[in-house]
C-alpha atoms as a PDB file:
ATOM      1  CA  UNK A   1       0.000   0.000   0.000  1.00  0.00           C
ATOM      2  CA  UNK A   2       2.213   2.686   0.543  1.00  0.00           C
ATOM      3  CA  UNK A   3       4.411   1.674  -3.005  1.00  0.00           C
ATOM      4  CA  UNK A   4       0.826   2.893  -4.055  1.00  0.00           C
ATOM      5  CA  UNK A   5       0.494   6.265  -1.993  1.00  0.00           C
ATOM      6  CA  UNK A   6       4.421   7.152  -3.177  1.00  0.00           C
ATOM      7  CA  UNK A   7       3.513   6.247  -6.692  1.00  0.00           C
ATOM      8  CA  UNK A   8       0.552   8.365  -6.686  1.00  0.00           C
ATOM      9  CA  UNK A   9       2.104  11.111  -4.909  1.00  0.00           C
ATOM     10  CA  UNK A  10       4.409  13.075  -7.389  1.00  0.00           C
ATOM     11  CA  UNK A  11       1.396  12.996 -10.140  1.00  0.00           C
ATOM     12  CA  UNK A  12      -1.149  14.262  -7.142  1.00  0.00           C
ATOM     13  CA  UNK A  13       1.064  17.060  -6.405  1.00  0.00           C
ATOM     14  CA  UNK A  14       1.278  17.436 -10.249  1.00  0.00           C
ATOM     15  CA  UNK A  15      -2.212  17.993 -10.327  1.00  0.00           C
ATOM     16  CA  UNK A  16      -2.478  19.998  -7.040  1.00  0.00           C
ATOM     17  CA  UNK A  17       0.101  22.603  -8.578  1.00  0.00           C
ATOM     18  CA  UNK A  18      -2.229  22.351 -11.829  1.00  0.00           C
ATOM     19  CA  UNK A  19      -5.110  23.302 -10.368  1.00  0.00           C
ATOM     20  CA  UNK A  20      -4.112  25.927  -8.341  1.00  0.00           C
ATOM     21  CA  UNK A  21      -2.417  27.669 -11.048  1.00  0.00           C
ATOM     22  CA  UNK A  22      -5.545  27.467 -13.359  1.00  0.00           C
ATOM     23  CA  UNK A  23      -8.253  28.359 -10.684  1.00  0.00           C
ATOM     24  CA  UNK A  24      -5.973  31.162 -10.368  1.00  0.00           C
ATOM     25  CA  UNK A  25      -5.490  31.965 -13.688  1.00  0.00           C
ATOM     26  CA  UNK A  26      -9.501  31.515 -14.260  1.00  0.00           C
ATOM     27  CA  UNK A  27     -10.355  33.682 -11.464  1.00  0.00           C
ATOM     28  CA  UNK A  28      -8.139  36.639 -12.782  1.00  0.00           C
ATOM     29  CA  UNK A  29      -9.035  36.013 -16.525  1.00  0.00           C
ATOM     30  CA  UNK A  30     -12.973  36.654 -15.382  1.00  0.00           C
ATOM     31  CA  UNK A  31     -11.892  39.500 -13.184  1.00  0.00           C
ATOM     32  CA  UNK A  32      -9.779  41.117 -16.069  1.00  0.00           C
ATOM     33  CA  UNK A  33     -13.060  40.883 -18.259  1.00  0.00           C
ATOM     34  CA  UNK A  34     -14.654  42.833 -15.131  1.00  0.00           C
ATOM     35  CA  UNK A  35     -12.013  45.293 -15.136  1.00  0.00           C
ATOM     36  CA  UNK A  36     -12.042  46.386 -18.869  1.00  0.00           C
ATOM     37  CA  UNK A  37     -15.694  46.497 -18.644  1.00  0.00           C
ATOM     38  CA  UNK A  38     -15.292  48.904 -15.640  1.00  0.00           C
ATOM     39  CA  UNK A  39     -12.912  51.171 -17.888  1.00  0.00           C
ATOM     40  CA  UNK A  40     -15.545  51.745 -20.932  1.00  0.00           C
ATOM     41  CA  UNK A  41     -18.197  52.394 -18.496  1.00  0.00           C
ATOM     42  CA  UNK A  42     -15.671  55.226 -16.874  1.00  0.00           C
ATOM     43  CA  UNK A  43     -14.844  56.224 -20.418  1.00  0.00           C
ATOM     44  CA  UNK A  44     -18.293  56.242 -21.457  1.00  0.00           C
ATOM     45  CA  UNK A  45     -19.585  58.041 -18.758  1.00  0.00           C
ATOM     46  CA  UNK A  46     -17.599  60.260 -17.992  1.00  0.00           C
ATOM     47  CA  UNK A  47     -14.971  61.033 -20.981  1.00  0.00           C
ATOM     48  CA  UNK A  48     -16.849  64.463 -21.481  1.00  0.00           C
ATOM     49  CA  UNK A  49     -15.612  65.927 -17.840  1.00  0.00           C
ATOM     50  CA  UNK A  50     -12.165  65.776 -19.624  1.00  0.00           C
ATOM     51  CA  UNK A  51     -13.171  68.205 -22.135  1.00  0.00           C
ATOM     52  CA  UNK A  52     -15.086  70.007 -19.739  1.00  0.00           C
ATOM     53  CA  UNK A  53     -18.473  68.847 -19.241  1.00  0.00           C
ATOM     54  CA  UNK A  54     -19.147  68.953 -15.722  1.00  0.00           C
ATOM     55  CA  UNK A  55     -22.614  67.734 -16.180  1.00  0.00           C
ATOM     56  CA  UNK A  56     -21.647  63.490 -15.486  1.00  0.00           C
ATOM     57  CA  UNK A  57     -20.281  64.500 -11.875  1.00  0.00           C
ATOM     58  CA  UNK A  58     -23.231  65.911 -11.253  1.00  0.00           C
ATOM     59  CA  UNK A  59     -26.208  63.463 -12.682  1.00  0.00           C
ATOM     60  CA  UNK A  60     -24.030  60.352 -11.770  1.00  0.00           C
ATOM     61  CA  UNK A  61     -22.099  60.971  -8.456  1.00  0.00           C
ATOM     62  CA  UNK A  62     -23.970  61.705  -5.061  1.00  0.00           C
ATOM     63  CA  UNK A  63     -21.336  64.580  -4.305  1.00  0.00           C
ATOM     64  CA  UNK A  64     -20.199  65.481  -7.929  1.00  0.00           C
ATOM     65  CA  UNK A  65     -18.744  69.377  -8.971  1.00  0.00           C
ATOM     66  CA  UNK A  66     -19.350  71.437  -6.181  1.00  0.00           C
ATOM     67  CA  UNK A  67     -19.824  75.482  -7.430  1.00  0.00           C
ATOM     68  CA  UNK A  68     -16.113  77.214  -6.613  1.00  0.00           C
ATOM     69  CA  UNK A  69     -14.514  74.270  -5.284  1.00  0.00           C
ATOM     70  CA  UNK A  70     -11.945  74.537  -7.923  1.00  0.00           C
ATOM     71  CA  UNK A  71      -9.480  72.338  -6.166  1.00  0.00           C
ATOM     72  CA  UNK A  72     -12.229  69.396  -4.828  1.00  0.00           C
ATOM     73  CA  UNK A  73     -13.395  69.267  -8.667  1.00  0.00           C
ATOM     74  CA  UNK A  74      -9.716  69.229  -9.950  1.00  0.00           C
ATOM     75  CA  UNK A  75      -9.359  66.252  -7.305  1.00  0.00           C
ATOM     76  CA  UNK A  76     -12.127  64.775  -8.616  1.00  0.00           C
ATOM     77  CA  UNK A  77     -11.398  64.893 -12.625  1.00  0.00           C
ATOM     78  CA  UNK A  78      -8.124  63.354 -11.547  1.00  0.00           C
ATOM     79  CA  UNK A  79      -9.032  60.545  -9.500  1.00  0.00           C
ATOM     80  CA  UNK A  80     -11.903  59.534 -12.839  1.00  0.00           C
ATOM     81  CA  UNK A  81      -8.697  59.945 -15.157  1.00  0.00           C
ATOM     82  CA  UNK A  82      -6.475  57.912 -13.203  1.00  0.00           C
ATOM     83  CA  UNK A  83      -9.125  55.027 -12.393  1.00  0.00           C
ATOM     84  CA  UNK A  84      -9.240  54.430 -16.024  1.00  0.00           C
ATOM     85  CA  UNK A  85      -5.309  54.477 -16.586  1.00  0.00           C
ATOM     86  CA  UNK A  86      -4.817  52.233 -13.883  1.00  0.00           C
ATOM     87  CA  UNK A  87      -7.696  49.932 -14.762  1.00  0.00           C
ATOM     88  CA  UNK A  88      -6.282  48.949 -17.892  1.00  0.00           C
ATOM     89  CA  UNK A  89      -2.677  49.354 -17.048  1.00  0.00           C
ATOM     90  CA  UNK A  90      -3.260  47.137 -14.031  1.00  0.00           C
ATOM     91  CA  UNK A  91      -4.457  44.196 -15.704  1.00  0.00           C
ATOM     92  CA  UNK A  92      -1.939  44.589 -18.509  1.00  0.00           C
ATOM     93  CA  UNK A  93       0.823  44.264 -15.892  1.00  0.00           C
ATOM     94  CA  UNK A  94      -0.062  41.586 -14.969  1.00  0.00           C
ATOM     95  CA  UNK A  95      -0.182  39.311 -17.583  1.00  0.00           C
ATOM     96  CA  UNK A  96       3.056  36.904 -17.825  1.00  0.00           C
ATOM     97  CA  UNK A  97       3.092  36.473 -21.298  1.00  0.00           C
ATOM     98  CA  UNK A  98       3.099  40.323 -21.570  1.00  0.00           C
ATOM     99  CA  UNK A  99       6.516  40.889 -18.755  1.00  0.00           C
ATOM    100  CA  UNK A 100       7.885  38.060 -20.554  1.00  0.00           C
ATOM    101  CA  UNK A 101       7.822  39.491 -24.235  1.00  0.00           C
ATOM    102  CA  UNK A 102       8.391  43.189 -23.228  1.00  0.00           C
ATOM    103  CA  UNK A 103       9.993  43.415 -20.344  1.00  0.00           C
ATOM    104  CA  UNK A 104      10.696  46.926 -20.996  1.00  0.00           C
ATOM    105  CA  UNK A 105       7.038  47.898 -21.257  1.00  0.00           C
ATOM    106  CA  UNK A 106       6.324  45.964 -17.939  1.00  0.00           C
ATOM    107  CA  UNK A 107       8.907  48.071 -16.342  1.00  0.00           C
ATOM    108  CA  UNK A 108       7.820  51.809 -17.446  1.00  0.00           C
ATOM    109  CA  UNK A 109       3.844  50.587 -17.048  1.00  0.00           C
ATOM    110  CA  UNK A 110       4.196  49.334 -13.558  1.00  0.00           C
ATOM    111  CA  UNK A 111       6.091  53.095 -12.969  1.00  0.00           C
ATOM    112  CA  UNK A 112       3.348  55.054 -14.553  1.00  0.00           C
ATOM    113  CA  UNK A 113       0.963  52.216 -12.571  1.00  0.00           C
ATOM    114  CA  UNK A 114       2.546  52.816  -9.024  1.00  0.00           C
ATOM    115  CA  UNK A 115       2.837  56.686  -9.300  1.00  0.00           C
ATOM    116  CA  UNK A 116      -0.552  56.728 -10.405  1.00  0.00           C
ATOM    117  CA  UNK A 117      -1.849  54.874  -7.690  1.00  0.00           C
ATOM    118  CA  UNK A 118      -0.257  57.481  -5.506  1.00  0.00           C
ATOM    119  CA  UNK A 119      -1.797  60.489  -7.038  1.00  0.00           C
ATOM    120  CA  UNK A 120      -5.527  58.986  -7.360  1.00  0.00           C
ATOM    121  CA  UNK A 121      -4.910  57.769  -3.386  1.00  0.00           C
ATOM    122  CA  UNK A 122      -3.837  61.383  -1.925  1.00  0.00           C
ATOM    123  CA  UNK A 123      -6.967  62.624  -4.347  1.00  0.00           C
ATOM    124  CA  UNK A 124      -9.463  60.480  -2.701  1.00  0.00           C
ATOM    125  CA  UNK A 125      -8.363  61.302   0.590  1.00  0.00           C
ATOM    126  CA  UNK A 126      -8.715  65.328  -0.249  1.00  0.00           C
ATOM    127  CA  UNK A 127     -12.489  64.602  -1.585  1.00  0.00           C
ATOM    128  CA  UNK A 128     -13.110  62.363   1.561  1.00  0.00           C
ATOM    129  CA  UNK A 129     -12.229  64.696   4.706  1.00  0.00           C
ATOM    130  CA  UNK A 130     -13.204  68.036   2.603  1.00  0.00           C
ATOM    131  CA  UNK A 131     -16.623  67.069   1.319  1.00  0.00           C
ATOM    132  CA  UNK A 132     -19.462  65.272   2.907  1.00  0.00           C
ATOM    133  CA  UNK A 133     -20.010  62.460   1.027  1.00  0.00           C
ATOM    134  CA  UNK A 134     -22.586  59.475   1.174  1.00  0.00           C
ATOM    135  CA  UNK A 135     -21.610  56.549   4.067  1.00  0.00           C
ATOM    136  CA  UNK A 136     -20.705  58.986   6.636  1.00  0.00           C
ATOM    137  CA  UNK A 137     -17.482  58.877   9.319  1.00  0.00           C
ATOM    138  CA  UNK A 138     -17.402  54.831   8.339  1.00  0.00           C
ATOM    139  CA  UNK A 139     -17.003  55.476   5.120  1.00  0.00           C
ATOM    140  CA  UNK A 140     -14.301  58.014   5.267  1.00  0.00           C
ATOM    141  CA  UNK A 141     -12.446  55.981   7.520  1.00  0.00           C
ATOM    142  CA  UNK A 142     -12.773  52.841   4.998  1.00  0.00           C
ATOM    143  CA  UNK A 143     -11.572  54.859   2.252  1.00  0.00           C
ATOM    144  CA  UNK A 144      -8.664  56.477   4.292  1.00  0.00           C
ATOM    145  CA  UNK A 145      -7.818  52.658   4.932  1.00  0.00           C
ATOM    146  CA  UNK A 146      -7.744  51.819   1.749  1.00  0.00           C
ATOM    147  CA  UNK A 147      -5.976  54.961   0.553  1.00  0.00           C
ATOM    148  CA  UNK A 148      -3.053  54.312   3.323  1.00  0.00           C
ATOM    149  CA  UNK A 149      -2.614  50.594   2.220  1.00  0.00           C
ATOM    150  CA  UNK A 150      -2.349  51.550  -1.728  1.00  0.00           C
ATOM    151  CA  UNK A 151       0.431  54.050  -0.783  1.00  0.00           C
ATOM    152  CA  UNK A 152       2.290  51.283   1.074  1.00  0.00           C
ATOM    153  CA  UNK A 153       1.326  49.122  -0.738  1.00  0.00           C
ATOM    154  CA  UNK A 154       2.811  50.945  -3.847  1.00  0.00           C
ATOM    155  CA  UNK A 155       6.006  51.894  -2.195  1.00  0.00           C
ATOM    156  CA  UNK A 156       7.192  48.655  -1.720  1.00  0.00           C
ATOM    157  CA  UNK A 157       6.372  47.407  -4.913  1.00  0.00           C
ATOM    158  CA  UNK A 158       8.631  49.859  -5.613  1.00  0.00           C
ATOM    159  CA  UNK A 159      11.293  49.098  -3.595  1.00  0.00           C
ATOM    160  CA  UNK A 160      11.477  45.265  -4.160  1.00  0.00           C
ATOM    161  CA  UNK A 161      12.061  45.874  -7.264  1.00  0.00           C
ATOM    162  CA  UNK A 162      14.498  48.594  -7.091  1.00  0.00           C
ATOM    163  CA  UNK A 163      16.312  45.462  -4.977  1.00  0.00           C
ATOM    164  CA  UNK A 164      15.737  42.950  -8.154  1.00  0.00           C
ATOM    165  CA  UNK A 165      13.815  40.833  -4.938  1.00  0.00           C
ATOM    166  CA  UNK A 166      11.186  39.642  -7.720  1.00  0.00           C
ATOM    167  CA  UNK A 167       9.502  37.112  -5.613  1.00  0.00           C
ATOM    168  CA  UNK A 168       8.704  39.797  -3.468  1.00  0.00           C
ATOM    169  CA  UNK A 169       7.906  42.240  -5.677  1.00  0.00           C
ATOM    170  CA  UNK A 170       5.328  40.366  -7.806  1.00  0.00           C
ATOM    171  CA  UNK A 171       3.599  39.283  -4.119  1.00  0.00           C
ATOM    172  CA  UNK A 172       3.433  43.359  -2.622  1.00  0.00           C
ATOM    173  CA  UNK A 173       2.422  43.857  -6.479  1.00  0.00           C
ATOM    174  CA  UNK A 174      -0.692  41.739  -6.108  1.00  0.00           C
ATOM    175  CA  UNK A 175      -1.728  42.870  -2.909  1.00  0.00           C
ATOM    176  CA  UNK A 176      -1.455  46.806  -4.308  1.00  0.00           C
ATOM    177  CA  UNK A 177      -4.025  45.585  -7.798  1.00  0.00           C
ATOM    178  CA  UNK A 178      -6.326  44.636  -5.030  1.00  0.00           C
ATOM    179  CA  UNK A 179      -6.459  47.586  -2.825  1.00  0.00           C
ATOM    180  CA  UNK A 180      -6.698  49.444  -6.075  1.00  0.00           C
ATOM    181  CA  UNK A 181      -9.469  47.686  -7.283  1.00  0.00           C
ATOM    182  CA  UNK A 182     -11.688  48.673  -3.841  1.00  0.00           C
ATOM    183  CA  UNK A 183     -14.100  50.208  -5.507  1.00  0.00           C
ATOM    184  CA  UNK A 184     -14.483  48.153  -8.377  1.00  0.00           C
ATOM    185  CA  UNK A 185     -15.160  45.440  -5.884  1.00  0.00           C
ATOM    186  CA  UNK A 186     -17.415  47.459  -4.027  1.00  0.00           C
ATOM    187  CA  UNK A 187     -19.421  47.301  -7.412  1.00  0.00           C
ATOM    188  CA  UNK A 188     -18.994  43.719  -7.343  1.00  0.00           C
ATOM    189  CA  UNK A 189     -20.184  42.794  -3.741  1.00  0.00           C
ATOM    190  CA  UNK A 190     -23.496  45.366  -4.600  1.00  0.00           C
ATOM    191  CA  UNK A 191     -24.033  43.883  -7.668  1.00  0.00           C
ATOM    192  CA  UNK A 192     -24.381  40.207  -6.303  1.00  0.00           C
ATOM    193  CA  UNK A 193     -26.195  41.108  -3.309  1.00  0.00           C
ATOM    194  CA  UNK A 194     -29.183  42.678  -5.619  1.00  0.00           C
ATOM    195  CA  UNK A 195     -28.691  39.991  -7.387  1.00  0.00           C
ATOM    196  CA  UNK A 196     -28.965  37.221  -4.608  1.00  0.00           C
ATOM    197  CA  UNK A 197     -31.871  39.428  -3.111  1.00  0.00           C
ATOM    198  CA  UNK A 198     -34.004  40.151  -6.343  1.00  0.00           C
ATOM    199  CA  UNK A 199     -33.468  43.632  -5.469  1.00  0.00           C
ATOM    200  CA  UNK A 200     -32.595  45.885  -2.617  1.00  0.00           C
ATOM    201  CA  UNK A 201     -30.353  43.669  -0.236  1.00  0.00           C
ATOM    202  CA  UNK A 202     -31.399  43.748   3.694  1.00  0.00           C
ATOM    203  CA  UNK A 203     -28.877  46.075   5.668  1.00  0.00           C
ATOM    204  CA  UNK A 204     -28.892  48.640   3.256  1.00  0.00           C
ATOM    205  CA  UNK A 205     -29.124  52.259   4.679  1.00  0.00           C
ATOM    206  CA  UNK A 206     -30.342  55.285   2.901  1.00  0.00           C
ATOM    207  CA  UNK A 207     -27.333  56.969   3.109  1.00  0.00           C
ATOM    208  CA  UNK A 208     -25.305  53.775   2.128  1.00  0.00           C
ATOM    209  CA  UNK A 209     -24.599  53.564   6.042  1.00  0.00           C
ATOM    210  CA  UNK A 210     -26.342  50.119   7.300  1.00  0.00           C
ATOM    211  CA  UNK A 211     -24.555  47.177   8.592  1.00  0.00           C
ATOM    212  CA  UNK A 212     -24.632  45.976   5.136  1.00  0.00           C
ATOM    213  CA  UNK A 213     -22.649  49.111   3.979  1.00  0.00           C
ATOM    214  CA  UNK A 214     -20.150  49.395   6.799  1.00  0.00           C
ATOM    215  CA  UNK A 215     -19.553  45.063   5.945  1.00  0.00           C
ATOM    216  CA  UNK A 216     -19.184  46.181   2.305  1.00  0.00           C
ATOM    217  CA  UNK A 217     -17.058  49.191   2.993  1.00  0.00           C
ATOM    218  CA  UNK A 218     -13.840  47.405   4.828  1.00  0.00           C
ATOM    219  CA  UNK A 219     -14.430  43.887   3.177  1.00  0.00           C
ATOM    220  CA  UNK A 220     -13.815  45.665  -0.369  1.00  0.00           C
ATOM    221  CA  UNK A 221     -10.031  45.244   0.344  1.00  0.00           C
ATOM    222  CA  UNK A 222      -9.966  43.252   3.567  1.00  0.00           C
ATOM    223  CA  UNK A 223     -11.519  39.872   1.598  1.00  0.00           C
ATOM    224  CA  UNK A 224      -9.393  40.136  -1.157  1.00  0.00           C
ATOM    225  CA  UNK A 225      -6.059  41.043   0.642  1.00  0.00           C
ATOM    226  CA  UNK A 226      -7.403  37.591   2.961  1.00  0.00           C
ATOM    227  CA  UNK A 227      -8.275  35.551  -0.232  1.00  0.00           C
ATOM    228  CA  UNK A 228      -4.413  36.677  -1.952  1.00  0.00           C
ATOM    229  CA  UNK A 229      -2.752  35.376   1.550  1.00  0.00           C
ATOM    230  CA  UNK A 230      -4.294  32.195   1.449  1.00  0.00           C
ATOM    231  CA  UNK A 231      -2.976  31.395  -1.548  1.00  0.00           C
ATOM    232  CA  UNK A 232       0.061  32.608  -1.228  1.00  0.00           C
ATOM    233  CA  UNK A 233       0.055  29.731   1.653  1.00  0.00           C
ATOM    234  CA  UNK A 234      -1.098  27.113  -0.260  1.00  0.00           C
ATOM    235  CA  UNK A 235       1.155  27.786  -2.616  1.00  0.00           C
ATOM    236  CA  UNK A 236       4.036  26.476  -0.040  1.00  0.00           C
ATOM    237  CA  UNK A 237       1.943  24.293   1.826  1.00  0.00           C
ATOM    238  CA  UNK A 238       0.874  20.618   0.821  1.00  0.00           C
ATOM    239  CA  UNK A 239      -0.996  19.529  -1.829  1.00  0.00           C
ATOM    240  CA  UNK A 240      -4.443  18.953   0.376  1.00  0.00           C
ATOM    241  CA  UNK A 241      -4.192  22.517   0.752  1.00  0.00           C
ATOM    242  CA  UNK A 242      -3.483  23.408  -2.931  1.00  0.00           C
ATOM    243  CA  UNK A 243      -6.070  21.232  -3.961  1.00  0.00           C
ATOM    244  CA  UNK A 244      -8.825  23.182  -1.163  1.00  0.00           C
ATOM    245  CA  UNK A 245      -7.428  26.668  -2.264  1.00  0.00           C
ATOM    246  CA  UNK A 246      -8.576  25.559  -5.812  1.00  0.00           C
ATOM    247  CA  UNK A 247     -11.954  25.070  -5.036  1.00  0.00           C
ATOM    248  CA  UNK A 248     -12.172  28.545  -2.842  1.00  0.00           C
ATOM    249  CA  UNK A 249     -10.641  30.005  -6.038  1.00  0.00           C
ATOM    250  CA  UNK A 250     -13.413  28.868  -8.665  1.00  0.00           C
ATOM    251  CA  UNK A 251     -16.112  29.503  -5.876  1.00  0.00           C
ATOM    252  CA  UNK A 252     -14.755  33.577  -6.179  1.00  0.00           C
ATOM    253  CA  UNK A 253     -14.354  33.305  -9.737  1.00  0.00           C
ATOM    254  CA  UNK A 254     -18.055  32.483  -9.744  1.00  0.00           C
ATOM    255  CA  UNK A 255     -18.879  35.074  -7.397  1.00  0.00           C
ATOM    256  CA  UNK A 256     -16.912  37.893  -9.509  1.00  0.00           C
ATOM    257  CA  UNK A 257     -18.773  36.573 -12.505  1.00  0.00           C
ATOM    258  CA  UNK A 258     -21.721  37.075 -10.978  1.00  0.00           C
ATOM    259  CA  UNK A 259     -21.296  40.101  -9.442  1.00  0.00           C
ATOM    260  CA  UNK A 260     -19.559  41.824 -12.269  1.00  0.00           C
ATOM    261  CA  UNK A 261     -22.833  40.811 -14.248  1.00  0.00           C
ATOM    262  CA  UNK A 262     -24.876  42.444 -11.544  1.00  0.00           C
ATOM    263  CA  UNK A 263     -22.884  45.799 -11.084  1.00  0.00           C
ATOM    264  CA  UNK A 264     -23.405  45.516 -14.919  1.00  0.00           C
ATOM    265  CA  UNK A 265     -27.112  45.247 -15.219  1.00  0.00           C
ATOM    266  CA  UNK A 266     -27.649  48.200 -12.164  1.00  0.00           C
ATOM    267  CA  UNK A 267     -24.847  50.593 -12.510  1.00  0.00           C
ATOM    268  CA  UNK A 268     -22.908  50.419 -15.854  1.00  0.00           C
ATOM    269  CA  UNK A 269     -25.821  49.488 -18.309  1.00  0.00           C
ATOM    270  CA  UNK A 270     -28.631  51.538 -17.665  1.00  0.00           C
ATOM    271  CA  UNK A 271     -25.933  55.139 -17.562  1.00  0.00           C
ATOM    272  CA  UNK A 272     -24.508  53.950 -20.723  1.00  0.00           C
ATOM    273  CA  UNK A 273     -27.876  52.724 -22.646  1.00  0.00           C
END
């Protein structure tokens, strides 16, 4: 018998690595999709502030241009033009086939990628503590959070790779798409809970400040950031838990799907049709 278990061994831990890898690769391919999507709604919707049409920021954001708040509105404008820039250049960075053939591109993208990340980060936190927005004191503090973890999150992308430590790099690299990606997510976890609900979700406040919000509002970093160090530790752990992290990986690939299909269908869609 255990001739058997060492014979089936190596080609379990074959498969374990397999299926990791894809669930992985499965789970970022759907939220990629998500992502783009994201970026032609943003372009869509508001591409005209650019040129300067204020009118989007104020039909399609709860605190949009503000009369004489020439700084809050500049803020504003470049947080929208950033979140589209690092949308796209997020996802691009992050494809392996992409570092591999131009490494050169990867290098001057993730640059542009990080210092962008910075800007957008410091602009959110200006719009947060200087205008009363929707979500209240829980809110701001959420999106402070956030902001504070991108920036660190950003500077030592940075400097693991100014130390050629790739390993590291591509890990704190990871974890700074994610807190990125906050509100896209927050999108996402809406989206599915109207969708799971047939409409609006219990716990919702009318000032987006129920216990559903405040859940929303720190999980839209916190679960991925907990999802990414799980498998980071089944990547060095046995092949059980390889095999377990799979499954957890095509259950949140589902639940992206899904949710990027409901953010779709009751925020992107109807502002664009």
């Amino acid at each position: 018998m255990s001739d058997v278990i060492a014979a089936r061994s190596p080609a379990w831990g074959s498969a374990a690595n397999a299926a990791l890898k894809t669930s992985a690769a499965l789970w970022f391919v759907v939220a990629a999709a998500g992502q783009w999507l994201f970026a032609f709604y943003i372009a869509v919707q508001y591409g005209a502030v650019l040129w300067g049409d204020m009118r989007p920021l104020g039909e399609f954001m709860p605190t949009g241009a503000v009369a004489g708040d020439f700084a809050g509105n500049a803020a504003l404008i470049v947080h929208l033009a950033i979140a589209f820039t690092i949308t796209i250049g997020g996802t691009l960075q992050l494809v392996p086939q992409i570092r591999a053939a131009f490494p050169a591109f990867h290098r001057w993208n993730g640059r542009i990628y990080v210092v962008t990340a910075f800007i957008t980060s410091i602009a959110a936190l200006y719009m947060v503590w200087t205008r009363d927005g929707i979500g209240g004191l829980i809110n701001d503090i959420s999106i402070s959070i956030n902001a504070a973890l991108i920036m660190a999150f950003a500077a030592l992308a940075w400097r693991t790779a100014l130390a050629r430590d790739f390993g590291a790099h591509q890990r704190w690299a990871l974890r700074l798409f994610l807190v990125v990606n906050g509100v896209w997510f927050m999108r996402l976890m809406y989206g599915l809970s109207i969708m799971l609900a047939q409409g609006k979700p219990p716990g919702v406040g009318e000032n987006m400040d129920g216990p559903l919000d405040i859940a929303i509002a720190f999980s839209t970093y916190l679960l991925p950031l907990a999802m990414l160090e799980l498998y980071f530790a089944a990547k060095r752990g046995s092949d059980a838990g390889k095999a377990a992290m799979s499954g957890l990986l095509l259950v949140a690939a589902g639940a992206t799907a899904l949710g990027i299909f409901g953010a779709t269908m009751v925020f992107w869609w109807p502002r664009m049709s």
